[in-house]
C-alpha atoms as a PDB file:
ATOM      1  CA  UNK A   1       0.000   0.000   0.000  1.00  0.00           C
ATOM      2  CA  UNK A   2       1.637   3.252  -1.235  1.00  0.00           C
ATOM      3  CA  UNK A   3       0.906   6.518   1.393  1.00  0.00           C
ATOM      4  CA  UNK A   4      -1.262   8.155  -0.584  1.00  0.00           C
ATOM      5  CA  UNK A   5      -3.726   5.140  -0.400  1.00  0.00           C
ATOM      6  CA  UNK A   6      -3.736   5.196   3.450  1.00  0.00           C
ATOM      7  CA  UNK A   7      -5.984   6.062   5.583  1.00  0.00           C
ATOM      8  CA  UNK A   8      -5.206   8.708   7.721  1.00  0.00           C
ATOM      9  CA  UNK A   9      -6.894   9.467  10.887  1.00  0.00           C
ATOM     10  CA  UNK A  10      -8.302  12.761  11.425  1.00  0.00           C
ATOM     11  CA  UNK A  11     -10.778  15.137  13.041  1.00  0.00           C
ATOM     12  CA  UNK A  12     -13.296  17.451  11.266  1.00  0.00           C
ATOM     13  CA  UNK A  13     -15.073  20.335  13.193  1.00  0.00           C
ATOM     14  CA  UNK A  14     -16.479  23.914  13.656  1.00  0.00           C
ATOM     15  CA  UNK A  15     -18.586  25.632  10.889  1.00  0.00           C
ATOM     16  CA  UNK A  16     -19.173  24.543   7.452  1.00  0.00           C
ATOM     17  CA  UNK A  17     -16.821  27.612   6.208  1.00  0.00           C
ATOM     18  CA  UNK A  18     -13.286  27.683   4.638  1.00  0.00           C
ATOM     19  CA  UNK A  19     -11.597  24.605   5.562  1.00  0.00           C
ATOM     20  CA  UNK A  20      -8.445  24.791   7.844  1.00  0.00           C
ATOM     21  CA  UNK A  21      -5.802  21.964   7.654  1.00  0.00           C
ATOM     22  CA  UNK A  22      -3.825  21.549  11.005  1.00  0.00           C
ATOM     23  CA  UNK A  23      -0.473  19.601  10.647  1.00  0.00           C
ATOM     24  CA  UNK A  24       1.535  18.773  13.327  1.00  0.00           C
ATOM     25  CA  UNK A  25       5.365  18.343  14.479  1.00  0.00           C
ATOM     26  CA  UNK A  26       7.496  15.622  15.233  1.00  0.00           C
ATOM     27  CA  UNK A  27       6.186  13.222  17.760  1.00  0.00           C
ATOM     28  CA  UNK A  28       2.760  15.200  17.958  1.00  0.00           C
ATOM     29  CA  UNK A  29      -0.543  14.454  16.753  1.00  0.00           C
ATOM     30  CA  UNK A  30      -4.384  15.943  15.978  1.00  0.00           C
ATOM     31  CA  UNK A  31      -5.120  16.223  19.448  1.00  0.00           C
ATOM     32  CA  UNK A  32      -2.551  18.748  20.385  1.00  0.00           C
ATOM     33  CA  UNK A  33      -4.216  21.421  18.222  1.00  0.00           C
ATOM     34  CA  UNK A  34      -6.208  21.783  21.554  1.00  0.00           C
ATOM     35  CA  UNK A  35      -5.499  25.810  22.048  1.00  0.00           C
ATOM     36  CA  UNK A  36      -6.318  26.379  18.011  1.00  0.00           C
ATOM     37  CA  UNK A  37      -9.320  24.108  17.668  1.00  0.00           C
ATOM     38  CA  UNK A  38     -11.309  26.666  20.223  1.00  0.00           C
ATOM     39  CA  UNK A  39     -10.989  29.805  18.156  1.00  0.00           C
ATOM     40  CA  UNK A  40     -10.952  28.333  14.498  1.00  0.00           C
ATOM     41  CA  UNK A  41     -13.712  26.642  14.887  1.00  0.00           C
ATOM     42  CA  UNK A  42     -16.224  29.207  15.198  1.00  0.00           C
ATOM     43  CA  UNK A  43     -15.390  30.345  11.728  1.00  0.00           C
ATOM     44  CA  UNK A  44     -14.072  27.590   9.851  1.00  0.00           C
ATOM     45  CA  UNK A  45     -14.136  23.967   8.798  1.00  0.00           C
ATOM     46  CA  UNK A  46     -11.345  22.447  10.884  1.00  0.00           C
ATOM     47  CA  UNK A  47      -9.708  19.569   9.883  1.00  0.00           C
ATOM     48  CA  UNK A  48      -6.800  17.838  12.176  1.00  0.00           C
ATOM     49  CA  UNK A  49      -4.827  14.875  10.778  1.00  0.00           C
ATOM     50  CA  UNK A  50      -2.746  12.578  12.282  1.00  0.00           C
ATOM     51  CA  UNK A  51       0.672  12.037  10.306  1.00  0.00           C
ATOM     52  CA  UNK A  52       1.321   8.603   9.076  1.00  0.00           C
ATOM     53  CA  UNK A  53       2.948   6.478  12.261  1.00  0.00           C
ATOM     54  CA  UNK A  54       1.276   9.422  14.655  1.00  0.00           C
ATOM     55  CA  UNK A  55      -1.684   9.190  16.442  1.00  0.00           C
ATOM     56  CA  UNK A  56      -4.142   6.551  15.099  1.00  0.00           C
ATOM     57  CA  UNK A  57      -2.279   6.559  12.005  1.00  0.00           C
ATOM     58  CA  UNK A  58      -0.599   3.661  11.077  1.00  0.00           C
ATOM     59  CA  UNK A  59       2.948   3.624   9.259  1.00  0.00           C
ATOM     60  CA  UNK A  60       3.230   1.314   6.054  1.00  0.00           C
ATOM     61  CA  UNK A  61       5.974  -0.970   5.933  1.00  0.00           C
ATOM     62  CA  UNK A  62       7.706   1.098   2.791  1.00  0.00           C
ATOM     63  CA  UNK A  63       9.763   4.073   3.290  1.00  0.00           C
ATOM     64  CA  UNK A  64       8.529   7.123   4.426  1.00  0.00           C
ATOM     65  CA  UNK A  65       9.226  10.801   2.887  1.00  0.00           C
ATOM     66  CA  UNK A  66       7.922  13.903   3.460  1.00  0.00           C
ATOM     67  CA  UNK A  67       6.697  14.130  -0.294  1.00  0.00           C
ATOM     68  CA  UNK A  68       4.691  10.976   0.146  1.00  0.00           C
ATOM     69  CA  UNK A  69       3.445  12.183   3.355  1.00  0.00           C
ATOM     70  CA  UNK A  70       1.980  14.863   1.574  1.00  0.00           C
ATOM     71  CA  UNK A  71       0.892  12.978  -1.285  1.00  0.00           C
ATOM     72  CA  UNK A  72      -1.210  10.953   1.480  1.00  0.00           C
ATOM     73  CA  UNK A  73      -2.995  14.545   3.014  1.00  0.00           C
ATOM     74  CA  UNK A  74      -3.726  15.357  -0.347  1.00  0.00           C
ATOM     75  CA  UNK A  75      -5.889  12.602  -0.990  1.00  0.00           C
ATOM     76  CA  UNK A  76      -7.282  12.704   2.474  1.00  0.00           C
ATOM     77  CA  UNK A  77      -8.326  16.302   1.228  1.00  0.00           C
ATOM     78  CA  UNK A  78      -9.519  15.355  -1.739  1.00  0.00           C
ATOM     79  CA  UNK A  79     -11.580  12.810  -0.219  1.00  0.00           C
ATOM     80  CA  UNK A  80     -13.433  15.012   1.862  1.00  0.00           C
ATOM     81  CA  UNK A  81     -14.111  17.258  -1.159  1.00  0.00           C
ATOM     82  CA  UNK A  82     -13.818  20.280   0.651  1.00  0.00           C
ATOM     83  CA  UNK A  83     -12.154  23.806  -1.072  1.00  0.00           C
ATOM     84  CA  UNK A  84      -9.019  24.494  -0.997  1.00  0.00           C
ATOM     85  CA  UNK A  85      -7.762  24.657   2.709  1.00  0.00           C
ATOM     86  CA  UNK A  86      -5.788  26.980   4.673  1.00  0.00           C
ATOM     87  CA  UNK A  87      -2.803  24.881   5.616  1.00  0.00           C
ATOM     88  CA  UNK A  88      -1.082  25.318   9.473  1.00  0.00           C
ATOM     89  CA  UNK A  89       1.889  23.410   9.838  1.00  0.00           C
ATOM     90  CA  UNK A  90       4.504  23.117  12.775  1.00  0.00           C
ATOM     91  CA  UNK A  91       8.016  21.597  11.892  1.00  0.00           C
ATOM     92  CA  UNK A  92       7.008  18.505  10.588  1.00  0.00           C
ATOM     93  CA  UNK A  93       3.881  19.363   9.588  1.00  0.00           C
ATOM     94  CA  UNK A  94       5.534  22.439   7.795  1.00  0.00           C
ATOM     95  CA  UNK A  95       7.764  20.511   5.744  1.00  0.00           C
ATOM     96  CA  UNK A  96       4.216  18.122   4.727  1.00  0.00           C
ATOM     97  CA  UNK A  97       2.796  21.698   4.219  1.00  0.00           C
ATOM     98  CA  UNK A  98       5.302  22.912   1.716  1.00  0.00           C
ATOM     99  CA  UNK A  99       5.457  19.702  -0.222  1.00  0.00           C
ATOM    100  CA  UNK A 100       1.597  20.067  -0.494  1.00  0.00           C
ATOM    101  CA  UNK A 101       1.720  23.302  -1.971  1.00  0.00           C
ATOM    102  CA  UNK A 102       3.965  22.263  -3.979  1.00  0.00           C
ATOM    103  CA  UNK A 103       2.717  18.976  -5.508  1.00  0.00           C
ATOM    104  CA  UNK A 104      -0.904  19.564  -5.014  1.00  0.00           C
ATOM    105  CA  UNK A 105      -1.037  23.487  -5.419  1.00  0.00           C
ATOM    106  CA  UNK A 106      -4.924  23.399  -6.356  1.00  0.00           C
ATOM    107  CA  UNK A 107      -5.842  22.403  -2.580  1.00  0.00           C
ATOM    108  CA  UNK A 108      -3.598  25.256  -1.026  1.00  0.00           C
ATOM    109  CA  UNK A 109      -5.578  28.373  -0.150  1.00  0.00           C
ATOM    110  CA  UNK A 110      -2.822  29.731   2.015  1.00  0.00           C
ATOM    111  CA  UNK A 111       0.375  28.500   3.851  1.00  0.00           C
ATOM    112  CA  UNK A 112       1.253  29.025   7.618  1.00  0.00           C
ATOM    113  CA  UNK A 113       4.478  27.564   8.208  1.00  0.00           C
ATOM    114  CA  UNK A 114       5.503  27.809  12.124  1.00  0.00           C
ATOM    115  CA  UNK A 115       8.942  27.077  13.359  1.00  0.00           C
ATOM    116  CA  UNK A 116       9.869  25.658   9.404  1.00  0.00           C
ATOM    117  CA  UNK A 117      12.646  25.326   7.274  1.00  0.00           C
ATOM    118  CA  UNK A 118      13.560  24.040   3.853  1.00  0.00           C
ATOM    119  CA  UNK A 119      16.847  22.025   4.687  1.00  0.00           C
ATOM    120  CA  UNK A 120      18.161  21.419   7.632  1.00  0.00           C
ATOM    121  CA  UNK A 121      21.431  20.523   9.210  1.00  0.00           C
ATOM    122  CA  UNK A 122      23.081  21.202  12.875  1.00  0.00           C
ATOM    123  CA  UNK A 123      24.215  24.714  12.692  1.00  0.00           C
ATOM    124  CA  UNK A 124      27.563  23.852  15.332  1.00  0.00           C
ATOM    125  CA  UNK A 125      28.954  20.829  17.585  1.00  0.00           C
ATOM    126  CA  UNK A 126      26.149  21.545  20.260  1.00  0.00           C
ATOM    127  CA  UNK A 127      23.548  21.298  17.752  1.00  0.00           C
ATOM    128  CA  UNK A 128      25.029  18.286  16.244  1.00  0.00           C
ATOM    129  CA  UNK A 129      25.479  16.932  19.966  1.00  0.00           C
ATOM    130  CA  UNK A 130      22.108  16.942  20.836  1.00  0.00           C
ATOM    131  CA  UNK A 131      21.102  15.645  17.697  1.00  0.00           C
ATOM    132  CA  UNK A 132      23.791  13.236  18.798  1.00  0.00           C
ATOM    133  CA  UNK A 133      22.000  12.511  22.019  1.00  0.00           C
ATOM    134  CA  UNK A 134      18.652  12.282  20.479  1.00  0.00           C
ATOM    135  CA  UNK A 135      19.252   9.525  18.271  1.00  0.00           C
ATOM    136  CA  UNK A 136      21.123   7.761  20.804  1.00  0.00           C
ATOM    137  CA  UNK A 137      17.805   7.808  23.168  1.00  0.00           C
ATOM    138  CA  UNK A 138      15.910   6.880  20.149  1.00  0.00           C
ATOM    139  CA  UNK A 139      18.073   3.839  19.529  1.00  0.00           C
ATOM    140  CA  UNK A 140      18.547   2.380  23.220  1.00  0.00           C
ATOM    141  CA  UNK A 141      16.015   4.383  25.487  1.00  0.00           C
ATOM    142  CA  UNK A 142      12.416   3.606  25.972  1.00  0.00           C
ATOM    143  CA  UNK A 143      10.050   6.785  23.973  1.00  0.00           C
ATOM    144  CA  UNK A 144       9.150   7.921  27.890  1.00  0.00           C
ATOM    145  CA  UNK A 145      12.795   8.553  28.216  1.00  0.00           C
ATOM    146  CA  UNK A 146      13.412  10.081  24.754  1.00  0.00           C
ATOM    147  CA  UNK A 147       9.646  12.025  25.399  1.00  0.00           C
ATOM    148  CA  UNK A 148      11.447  13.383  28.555  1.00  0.00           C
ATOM    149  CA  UNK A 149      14.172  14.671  26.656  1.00  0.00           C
ATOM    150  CA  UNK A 150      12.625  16.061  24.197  1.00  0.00           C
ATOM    151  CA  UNK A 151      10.211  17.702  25.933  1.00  0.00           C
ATOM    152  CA  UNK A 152      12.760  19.373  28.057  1.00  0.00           C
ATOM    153  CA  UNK A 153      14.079  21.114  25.272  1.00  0.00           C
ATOM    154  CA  UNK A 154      10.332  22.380  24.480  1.00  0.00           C
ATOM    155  CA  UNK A 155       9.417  23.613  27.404  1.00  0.00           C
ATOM    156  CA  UNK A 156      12.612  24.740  29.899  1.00  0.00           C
ATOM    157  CA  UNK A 157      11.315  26.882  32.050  1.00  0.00           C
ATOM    158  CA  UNK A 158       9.820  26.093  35.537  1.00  0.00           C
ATOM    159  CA  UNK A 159       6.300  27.753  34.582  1.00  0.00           C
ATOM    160  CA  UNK A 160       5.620  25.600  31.331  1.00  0.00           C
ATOM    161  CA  UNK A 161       5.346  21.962  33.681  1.00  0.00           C
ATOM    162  CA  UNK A 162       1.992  21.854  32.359  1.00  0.00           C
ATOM    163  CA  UNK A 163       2.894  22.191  29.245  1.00  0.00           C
ATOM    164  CA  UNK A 164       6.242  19.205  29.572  1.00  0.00           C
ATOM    165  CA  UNK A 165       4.135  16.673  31.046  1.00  0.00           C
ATOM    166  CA  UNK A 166       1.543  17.238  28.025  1.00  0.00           C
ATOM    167  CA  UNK A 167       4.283  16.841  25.560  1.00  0.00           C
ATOM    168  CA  UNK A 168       5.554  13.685  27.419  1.00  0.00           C
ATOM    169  CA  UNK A 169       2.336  12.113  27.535  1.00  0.00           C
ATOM    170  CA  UNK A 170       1.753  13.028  23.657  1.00  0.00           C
ATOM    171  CA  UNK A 171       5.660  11.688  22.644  1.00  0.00           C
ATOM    172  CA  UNK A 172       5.585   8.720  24.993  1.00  0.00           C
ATOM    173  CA  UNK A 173       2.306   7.439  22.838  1.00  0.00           C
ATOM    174  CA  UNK A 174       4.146   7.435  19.105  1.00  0.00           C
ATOM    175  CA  UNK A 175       5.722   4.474  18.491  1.00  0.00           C
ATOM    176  CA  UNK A 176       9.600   4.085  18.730  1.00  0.00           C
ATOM    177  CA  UNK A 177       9.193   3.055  14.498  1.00  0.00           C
ATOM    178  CA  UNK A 178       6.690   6.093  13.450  1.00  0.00           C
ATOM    179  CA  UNK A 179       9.057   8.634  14.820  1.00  0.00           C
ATOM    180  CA  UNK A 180      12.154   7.468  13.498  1.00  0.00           C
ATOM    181  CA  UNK A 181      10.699   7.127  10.282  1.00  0.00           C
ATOM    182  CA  UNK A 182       9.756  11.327  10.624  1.00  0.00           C
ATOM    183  CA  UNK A 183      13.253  11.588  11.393  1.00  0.00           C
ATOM    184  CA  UNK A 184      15.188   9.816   8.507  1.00  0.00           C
ATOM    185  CA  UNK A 185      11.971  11.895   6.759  1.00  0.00           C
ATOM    186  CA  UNK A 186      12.972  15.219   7.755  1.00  0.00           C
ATOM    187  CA  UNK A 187      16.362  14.443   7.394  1.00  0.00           C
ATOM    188  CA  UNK A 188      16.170  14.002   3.653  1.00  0.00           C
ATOM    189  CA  UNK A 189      13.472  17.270   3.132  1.00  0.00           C
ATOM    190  CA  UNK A 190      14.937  19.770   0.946  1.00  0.00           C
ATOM    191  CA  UNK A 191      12.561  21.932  -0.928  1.00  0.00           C
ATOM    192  CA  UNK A 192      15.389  24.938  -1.386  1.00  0.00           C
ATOM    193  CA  UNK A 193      15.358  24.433  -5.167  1.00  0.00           C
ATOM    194  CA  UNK A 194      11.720  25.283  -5.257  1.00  0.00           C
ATOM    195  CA  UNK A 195      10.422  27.508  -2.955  1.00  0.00           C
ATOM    196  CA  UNK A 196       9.767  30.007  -5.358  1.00  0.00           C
ATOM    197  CA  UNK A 197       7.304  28.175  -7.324  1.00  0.00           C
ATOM    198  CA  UNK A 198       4.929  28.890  -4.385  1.00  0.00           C
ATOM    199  CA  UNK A 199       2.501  30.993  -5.205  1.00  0.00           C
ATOM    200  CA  UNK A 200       0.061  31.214  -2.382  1.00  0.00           C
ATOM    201  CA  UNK A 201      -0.104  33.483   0.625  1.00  0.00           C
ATOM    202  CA  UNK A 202       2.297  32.681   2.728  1.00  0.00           C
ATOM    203  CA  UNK A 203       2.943  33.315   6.550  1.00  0.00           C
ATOM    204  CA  UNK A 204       6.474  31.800   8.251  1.00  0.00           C
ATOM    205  CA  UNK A 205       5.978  32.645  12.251  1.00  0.00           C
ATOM    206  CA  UNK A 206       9.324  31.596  14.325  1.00  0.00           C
ATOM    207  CA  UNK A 207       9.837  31.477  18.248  1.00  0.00           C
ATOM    208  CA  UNK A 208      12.690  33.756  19.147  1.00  0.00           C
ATOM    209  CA  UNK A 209      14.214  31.059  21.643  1.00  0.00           C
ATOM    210  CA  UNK A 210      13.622  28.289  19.268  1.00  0.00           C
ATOM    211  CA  UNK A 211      16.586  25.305  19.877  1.00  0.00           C
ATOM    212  CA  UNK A 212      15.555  23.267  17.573  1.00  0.00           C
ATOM    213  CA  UNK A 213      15.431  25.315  14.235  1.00  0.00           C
ATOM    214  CA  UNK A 214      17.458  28.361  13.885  1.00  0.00           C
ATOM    215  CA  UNK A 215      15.872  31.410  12.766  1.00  0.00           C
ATOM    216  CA  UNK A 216      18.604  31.967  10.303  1.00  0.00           C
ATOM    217  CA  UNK A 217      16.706  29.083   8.751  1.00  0.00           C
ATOM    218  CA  UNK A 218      13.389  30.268   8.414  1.00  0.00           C
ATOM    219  CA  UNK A 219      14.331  34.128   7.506  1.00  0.00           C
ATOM    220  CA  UNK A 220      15.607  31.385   4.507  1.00  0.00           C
ATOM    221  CA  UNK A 221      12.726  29.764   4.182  1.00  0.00           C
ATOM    222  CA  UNK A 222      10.711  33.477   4.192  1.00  0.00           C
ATOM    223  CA  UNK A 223      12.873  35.374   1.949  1.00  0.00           C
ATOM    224  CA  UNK A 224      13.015  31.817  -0.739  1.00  0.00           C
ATOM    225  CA  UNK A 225       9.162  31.884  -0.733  1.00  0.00           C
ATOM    226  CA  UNK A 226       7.468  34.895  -3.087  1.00  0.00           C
ATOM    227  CA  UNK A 227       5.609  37.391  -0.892  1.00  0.00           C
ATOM    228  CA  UNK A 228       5.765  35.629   2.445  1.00  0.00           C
ATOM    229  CA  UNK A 229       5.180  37.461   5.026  1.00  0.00           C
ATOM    230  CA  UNK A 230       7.890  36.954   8.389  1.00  0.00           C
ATOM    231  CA  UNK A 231       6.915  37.003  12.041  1.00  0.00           C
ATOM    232  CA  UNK A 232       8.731  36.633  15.209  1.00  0.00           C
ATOM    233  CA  UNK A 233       7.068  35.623  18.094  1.00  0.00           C
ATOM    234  CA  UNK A 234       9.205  36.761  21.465  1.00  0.00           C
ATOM    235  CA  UNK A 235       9.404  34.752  24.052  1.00  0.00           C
ATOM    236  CA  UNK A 236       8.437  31.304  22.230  1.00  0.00           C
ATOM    237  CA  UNK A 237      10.667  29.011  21.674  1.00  0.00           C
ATOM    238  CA  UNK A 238      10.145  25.847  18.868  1.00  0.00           C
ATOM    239  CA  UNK A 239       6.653  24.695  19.883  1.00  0.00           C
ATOM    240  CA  UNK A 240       5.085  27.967  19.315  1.00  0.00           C
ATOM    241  CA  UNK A 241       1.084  27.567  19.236  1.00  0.00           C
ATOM    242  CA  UNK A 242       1.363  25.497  22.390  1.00  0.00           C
ATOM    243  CA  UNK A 243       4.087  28.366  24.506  1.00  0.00           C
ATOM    244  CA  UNK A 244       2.756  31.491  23.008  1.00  0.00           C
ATOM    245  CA  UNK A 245      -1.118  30.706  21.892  1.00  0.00           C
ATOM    246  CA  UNK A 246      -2.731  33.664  22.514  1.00  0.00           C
ATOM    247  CA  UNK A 247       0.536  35.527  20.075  1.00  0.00           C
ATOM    248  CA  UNK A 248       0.075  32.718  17.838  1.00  0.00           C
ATOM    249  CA  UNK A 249      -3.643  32.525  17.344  1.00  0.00           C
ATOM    250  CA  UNK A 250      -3.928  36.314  16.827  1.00  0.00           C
ATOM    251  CA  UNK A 251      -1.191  36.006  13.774  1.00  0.00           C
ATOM    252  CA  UNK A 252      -3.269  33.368  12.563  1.00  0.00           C
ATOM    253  CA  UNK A 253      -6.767  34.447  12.717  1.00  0.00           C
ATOM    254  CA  UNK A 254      -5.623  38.114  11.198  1.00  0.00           C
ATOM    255  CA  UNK A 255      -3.853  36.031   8.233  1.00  0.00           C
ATOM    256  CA  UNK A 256      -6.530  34.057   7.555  1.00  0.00           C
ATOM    257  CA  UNK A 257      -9.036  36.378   7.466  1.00  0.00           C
ATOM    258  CA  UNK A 258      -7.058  38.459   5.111  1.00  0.00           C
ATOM    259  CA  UNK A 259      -7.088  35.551   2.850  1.00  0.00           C
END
């Protein structure tokens, strides 16, 4: 079974208006759209997908890219026959969000891409240490213990414990094989060559205390991408809707509404 033939699991709520396609990161799934869902749905069609190996859905035995991963949300869009969507993506979900635009353009309304980047490699010896680290917990570690770790690097500070054990709970449920497969995914993205075929509105929104992506990366991924519009968010750091939701959901709701 290739991706684009699987079926991915997903939520569909609020009004019957313009649809709104919510993509999440690395290790995530549907359910952690919990502080967009609220606001969106009053005005649009919200639709929440689990990732292939995320969530309820499953991971295919073949290889897994980011372009097929996007070839897979396309037909999920297509088979709900709704217009073209306003698509949200964090990280992972931004790299599935470019290749969409890309390969699919006629189901793009607009792009929000949120802590993104269109190749990426560590920046330094720290970076590539942790990275290091990472992979190591990934390889010999059960996911609780690599959920801790990465969820450390999410949320640091003392006041965001609600917000660590909720990313602990949500990485300690992917399996050990979904999110490596994201990984050796994301690892091989590079859409640098063709960022400036996109033609639809385009918002890039970066945490200024981001770890995990640089923002040298997405000012990149801004400047590559015709017309995009750039927006720091202060005090955020890589998981931005979940840190900084009431900064986040403001940029959002003002872009959308504008397109």
């Amino acid at each position: 079974m290739s991706l684009a033939e699987l079926a991915l699991h997903h939520t569909v709520g609020g009004v019957a208006g313009p649809p709104v396609l919510l993509l999440h990161g690395l290790g995530s799934c549907a359910a952690d759209w919990s502080w967009q869902s609220p606001v969106l749905e009053p005005h649009y069609r919200v639709i929440a997908v689990d990732l292939p190996g995320h969530g309820a859905s499953p991971l295919p035995s073949r290889d897994v890219t980011i372009d097929a991963m996007a070839e897979a949300v396309a037909a999920l869009v297509g088979g709900l026959r709704v217009a073209p969507a306003h698509v949200v993506g964090l990280s992972l979900g931004a790299c599935v969000a470019v290749r969409l635009a890309l390969q699919a353009p006629a189901r793009v309304r607009s792009l929000t891409l949120v802590n993104a980047f269109a190749r990426l490699r560590p920046g330094g010896p720290a970076e590539l240490a942790r990275l290091a680290h990472r992979l190591w917990l990934l390889g010999t570690a059960p996911m609780p213990a690599l959920a801790a770790h990465v969820a450390r690097g999410l949320f640091p500070w003392p006041e965001q414990r609600a917000l660590y054990d909720a990313a602990v709970a949500s990485l300690s449920a992917t399996s050990r094989r979904g999110y490596a497969a994201a990984m050796r995914a994301l690892a091989r993205f590079d859409a640098r060559g063709q960022l400036a075929a996109i033609r639809q509105p385009t918002l890039v929104v970066a945490g200024d205390r981001d770890s995990v992506v640089p923002l040298g990366a997405k000012l990149r991924l801004a400047a590559a991408i015709p017309g995009a519009r750039m927006e720091v968010v202060p005090g955020s750091g890589h998981a931005t809707p979940y840190d900084r939701p009431d900064a986040f959901n403001r940029l959002l709701l003002e872009f959308l509404s504008a397109h």
